[in-house]
N, C-alpha and C. Protein backbone atom coordinates (compact mmCIF):
# COMPACT_ATOMS: atom_id res chain seq x y z
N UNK A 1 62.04 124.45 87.94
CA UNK A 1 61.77 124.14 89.34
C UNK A 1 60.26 123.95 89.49
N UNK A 2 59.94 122.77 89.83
CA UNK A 2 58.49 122.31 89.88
C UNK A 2 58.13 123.23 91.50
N UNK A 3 56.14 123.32 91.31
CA UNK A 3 56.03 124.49 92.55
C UNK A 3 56.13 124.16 94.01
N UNK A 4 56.19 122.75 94.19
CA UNK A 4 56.78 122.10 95.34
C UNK A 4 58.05 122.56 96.16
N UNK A 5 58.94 122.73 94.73
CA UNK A 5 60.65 122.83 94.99
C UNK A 5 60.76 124.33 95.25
N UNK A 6 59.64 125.38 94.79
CA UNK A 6 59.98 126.91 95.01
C UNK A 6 59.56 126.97 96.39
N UNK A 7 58.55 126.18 96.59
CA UNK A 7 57.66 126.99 97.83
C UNK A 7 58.77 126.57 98.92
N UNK A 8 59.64 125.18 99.22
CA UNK A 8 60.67 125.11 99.90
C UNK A 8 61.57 126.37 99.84
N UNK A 9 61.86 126.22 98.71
CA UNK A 9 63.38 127.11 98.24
C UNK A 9 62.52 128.68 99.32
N UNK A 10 61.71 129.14 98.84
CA UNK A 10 60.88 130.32 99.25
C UNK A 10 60.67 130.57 100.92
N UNK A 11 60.63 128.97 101.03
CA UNK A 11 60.37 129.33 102.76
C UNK A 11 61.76 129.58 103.18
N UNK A 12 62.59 128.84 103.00
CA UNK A 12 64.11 128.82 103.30
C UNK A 12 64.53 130.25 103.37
N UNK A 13 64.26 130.93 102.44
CA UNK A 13 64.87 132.38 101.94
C UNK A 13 64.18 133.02 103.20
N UNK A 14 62.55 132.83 103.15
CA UNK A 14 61.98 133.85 104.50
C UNK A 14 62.31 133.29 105.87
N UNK A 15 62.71 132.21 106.13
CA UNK A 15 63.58 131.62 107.57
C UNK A 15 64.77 132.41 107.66
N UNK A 16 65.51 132.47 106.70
CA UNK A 16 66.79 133.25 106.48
C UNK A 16 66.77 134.46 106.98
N UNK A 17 65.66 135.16 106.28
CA UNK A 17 65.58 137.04 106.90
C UNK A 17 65.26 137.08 108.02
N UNK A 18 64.23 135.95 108.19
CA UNK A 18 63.62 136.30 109.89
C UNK A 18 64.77 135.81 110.82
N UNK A 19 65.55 135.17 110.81
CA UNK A 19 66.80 134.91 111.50
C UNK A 19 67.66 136.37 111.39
N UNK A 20 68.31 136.72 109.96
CA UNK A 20 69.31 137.50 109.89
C UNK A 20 68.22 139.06 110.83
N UNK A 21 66.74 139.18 110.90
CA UNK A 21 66.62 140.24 111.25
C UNK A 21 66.41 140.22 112.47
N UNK A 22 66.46 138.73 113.32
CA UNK A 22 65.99 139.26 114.82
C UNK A 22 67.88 138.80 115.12
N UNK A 23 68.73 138.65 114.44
CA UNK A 23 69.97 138.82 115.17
C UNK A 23 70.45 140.33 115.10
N UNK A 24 70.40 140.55 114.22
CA UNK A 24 70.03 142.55 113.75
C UNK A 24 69.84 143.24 114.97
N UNK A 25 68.31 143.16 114.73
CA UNK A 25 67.69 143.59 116.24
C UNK A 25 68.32 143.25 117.54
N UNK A 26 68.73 141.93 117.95
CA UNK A 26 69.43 141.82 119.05
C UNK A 26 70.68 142.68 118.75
N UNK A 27 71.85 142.94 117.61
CA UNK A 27 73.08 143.00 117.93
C UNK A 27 72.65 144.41 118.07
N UNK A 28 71.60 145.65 117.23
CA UNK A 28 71.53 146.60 117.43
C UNK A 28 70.82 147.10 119.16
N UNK A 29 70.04 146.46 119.57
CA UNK A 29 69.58 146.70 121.31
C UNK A 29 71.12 146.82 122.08
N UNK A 30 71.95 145.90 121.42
CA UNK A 30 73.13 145.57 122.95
C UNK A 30 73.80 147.08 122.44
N UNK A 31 74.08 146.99 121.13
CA UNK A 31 74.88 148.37 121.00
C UNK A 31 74.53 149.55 121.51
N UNK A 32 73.02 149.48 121.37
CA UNK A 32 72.16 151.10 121.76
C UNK A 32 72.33 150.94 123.23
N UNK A 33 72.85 149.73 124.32
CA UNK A 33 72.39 149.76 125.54
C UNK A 33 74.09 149.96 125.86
N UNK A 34 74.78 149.84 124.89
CA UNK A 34 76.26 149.95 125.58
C UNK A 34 76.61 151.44 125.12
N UNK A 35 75.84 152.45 124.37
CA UNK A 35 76.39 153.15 123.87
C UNK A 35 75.29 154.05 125.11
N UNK A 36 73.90 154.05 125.32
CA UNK A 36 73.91 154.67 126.59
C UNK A 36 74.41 154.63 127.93
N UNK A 37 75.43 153.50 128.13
CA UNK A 37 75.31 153.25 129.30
C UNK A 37 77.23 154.09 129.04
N UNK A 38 77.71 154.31 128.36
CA UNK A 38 79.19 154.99 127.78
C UNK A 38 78.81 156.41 128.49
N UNK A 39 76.87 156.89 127.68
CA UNK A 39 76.97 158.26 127.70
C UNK A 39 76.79 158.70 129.01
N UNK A 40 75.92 157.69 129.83
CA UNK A 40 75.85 158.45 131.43
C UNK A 40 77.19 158.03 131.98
N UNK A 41 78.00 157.27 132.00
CA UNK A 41 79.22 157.11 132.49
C UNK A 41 80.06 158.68 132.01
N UNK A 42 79.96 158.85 131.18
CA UNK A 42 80.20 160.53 131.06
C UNK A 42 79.73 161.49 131.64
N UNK A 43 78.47 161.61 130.98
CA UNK A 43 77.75 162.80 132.16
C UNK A 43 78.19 162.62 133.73
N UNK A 44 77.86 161.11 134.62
CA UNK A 44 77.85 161.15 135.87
C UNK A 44 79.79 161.74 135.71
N UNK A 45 80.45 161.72 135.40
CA UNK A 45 82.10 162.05 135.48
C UNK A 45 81.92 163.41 135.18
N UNK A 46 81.36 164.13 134.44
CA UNK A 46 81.63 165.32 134.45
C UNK A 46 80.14 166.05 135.44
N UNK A 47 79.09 165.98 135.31
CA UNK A 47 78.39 166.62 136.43
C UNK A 47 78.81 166.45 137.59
N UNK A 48 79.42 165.43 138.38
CA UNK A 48 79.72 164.89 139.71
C UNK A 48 80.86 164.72 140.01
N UNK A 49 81.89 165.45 138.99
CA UNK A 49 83.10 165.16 138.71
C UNK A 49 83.62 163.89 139.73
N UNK A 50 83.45 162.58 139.11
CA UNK A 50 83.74 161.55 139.59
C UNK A 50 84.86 160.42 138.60
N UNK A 51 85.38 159.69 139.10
CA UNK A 51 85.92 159.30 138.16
C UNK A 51 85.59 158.06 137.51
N UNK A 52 85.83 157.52 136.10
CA UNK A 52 85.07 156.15 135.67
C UNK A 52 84.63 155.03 136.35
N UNK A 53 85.52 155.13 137.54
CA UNK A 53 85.21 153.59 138.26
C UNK A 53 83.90 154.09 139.08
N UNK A 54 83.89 155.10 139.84
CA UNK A 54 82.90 155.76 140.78
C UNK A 54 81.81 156.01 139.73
N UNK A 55 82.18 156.27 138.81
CA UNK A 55 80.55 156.48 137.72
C UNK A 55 80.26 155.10 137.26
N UNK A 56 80.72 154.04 137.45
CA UNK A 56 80.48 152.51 136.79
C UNK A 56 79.57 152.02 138.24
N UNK A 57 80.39 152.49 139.05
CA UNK A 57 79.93 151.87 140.56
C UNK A 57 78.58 152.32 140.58
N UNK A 58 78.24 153.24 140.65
CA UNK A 58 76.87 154.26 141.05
C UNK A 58 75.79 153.28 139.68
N UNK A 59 76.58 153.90 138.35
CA UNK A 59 75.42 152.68 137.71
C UNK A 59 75.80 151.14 138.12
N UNK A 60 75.80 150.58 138.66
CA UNK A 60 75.79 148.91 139.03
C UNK A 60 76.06 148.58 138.31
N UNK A 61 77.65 149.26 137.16
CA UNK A 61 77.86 148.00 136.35
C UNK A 61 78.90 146.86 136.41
N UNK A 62 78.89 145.43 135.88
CA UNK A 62 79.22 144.57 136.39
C UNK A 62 80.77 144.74 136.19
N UNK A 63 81.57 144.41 137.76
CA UNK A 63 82.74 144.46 137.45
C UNK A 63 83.14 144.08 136.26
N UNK A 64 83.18 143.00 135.46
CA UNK A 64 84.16 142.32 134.01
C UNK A 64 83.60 143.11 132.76
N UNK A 65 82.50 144.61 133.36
CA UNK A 65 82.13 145.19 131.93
C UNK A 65 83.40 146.50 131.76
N UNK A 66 84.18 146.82 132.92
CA UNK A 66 84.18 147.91 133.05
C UNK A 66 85.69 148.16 132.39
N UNK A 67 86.84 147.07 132.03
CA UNK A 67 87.34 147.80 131.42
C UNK A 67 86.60 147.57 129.74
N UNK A 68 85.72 146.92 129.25
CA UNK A 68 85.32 147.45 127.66
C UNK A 68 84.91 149.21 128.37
N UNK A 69 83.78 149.53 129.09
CA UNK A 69 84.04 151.08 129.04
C UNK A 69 84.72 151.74 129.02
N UNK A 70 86.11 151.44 129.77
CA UNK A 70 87.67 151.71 129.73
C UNK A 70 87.82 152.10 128.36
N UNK A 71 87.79 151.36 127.94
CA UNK A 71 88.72 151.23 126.68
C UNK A 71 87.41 151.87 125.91
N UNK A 72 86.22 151.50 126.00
CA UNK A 72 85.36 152.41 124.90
C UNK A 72 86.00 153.90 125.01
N UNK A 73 85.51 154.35 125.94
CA UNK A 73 85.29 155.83 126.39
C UNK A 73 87.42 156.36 126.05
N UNK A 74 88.00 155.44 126.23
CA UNK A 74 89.40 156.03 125.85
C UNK A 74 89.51 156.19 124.39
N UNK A 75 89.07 155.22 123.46
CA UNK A 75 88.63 155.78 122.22
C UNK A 75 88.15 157.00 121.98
N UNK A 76 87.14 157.16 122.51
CA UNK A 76 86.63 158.52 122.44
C UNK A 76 87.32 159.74 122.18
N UNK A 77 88.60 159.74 122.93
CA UNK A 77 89.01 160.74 123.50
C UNK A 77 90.00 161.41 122.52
């Protein structure tokens, strides 16, 4: 491989990581933001003894999120 053909091949490979690591980073933020937003939907249900929909309501979350918390938080259980 003449050094023309590596330094391509080379950039390609570091386009590659920097892609695979800021989708990383994005898929890990949404998880860390769905997995706090699970844990105060808990707390507010048991400090305020309220129930999931009344603890979704209070945090503003968007009606079409609320049965994935449904169904997260029933996993849980």
């Amino acid at each position: 491989m003449d050094n023309f053909s590596k330094q391509i091949y080379e950039a390609g490979i570091n386009d590659g990581r920097a892609e695979g690591k800021a989708e990383g980073l994005a898929e890990g933020k949404a998880v860390g933001k769905a997995e706090g937003k699970a844990e105060s939907i808990k707390n507010l249900m048991s400090t305020m003894n309220v129930s999931i929909d009344q603890a979704m309501d209070i945090l503003k979350t968007p009606p079409e999120e609320h049965q994935y918390f449904k169904d997260l938080l029933a996993k849980e259980q």
